[in-house]
Protein backbone atom coordinates (compact mmCIF):
# COMPACT_ATOMS: atom_id res chain seq x y z
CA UNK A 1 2.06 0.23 -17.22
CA UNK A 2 0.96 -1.21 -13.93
CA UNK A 3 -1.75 -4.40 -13.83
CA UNK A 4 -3.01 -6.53 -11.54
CA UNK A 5 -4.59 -10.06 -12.02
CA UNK A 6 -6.66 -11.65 -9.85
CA UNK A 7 -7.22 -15.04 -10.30
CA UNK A 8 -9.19 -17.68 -7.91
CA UNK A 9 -12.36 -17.02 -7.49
CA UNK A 10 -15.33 -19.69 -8.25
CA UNK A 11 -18.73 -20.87 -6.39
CA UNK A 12 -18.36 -22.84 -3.27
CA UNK A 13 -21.32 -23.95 -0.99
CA UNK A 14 -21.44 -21.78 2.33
CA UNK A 15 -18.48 -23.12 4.80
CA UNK A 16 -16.36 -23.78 2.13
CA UNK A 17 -13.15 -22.03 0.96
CA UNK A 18 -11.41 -20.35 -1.57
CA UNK A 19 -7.75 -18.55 -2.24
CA UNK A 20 -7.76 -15.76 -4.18
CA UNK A 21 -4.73 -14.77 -5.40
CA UNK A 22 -3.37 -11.30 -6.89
CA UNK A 23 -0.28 -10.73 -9.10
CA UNK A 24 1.23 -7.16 -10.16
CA UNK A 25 3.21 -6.49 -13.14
CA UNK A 26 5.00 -3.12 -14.09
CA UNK A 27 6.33 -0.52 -11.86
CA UNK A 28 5.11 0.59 -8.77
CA UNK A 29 6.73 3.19 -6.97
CA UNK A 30 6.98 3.11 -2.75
CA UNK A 31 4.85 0.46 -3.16
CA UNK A 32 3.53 -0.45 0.69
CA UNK A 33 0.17 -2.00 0.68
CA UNK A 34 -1.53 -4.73 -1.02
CA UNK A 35 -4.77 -5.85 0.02
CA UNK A 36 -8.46 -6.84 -1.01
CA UNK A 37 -11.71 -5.03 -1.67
CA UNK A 38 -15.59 -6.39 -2.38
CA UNK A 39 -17.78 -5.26 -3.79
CA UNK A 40 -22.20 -5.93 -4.43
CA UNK A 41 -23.95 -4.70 -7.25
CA UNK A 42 -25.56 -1.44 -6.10
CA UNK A 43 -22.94 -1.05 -3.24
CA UNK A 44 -19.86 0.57 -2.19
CA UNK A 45 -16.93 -1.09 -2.32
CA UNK A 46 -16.16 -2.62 0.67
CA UNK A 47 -12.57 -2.87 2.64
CA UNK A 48 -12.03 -6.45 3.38
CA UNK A 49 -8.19 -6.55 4.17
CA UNK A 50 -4.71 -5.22 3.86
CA UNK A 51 -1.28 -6.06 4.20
CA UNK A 52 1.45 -4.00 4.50
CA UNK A 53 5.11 -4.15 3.21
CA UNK A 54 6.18 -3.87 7.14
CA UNK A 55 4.29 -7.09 7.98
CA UNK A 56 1.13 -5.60 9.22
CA UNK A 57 -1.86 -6.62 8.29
CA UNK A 58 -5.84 -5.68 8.88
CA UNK A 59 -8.79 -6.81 8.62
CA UNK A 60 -12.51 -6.13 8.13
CA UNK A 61 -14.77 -7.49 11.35
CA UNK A 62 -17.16 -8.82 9.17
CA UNK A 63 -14.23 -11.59 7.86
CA UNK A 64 -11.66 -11.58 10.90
CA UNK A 65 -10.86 -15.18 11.93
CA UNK A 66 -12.18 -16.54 8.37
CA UNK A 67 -10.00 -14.81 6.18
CA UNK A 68 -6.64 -14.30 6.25
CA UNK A 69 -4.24 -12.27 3.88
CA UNK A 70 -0.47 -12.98 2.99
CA UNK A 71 1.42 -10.72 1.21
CA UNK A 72 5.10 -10.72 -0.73
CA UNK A 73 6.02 -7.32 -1.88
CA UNK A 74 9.25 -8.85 -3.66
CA UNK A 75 7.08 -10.47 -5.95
CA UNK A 76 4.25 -7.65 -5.69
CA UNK A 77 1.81 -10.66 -4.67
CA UNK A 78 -0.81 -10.83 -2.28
CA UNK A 79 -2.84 -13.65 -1.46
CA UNK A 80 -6.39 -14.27 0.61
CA UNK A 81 -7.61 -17.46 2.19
CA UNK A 82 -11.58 -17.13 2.34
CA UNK A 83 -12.67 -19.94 4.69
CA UNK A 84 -15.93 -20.41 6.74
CA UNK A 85 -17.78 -18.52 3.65
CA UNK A 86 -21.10 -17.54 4.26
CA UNK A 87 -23.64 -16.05 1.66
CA UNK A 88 -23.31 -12.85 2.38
CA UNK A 89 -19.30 -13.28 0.78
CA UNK A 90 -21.04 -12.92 -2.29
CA UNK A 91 -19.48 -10.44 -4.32
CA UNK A 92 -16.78 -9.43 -6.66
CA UNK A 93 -12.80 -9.50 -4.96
CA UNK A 94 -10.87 -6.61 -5.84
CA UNK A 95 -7.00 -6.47 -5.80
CA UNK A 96 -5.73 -3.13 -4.81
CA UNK A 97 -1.83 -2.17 -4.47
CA UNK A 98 -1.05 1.42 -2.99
CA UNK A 99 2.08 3.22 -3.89
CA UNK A 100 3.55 6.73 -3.55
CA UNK A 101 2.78 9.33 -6.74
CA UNK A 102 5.26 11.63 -7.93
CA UNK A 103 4.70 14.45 -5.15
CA UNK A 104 4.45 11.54 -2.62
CA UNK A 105 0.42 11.16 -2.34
CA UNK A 106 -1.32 7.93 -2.18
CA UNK A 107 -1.52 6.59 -5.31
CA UNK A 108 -3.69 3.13 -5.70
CA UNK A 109 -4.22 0.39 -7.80
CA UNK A 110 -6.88 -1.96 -9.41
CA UNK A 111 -7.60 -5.25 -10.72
CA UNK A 112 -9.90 -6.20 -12.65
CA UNK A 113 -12.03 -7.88 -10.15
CA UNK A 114 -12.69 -11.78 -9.48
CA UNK A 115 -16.37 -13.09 -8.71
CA UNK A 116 -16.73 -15.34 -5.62
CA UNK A 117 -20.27 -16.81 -5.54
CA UNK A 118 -21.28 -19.05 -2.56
CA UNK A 119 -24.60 -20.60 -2.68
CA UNK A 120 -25.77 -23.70 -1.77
């Protein structure tokens, strides 16, 4: 059975910074993609940023040049320096980790989710 665990998040005062980090257990098959998601009560989830197992990454402009996303598909970990946070951050971080499904589809997956509040 595949999890994920995110772990890191907290409350920091705006301009301060976090690392979330993400670790997967169990088996993942063509596993290619790790990456982060947010998400506001009473909104969509939100793409913040991927990385990819051919050393791509991508970012949403709303954290480009803050954030920055590391990821080690040996270990199926991905990690996310949040710096510069601003209020708007506010929200809970989702791990995701995309792999390939039987018939070769998209197949992703979800942790649990990790609240980041900043305030001041």
């Amino acid at each position: 059975q595949v999890q994920l665990v995110e772990s890191g998040g907290g409350l920091v005062r705006p301009g301060g910074s976090l690392r979330l980090s993400c670790v997967a257990s169990g088996k993942i098959g063509g596993l290619y993609a790790m990456g982060w998601y947010r998400q506001v009560v009473g909104r969509q989830r939100e793409f913040i940023a991927t990385s990819t197992n051919r050393d791509t990454t991508d970012y949403a402009d709303s954290v480009k040049g803050r954030f920055t996303i590391s990821g080690d598909f040996v270990n199926k970990t991905v990690y996310q320096q949040l710096n510069s946070l601003k209020l708007a951050d506010t929200a809970v971080y989702y791990c995701s980790a995309m792999g390939l499904g039987p018939n070769g589809t998209p197949r992703p997956y979800w942790g649990p989710g990790t609240q980041v509040t900043v305030s001041s």
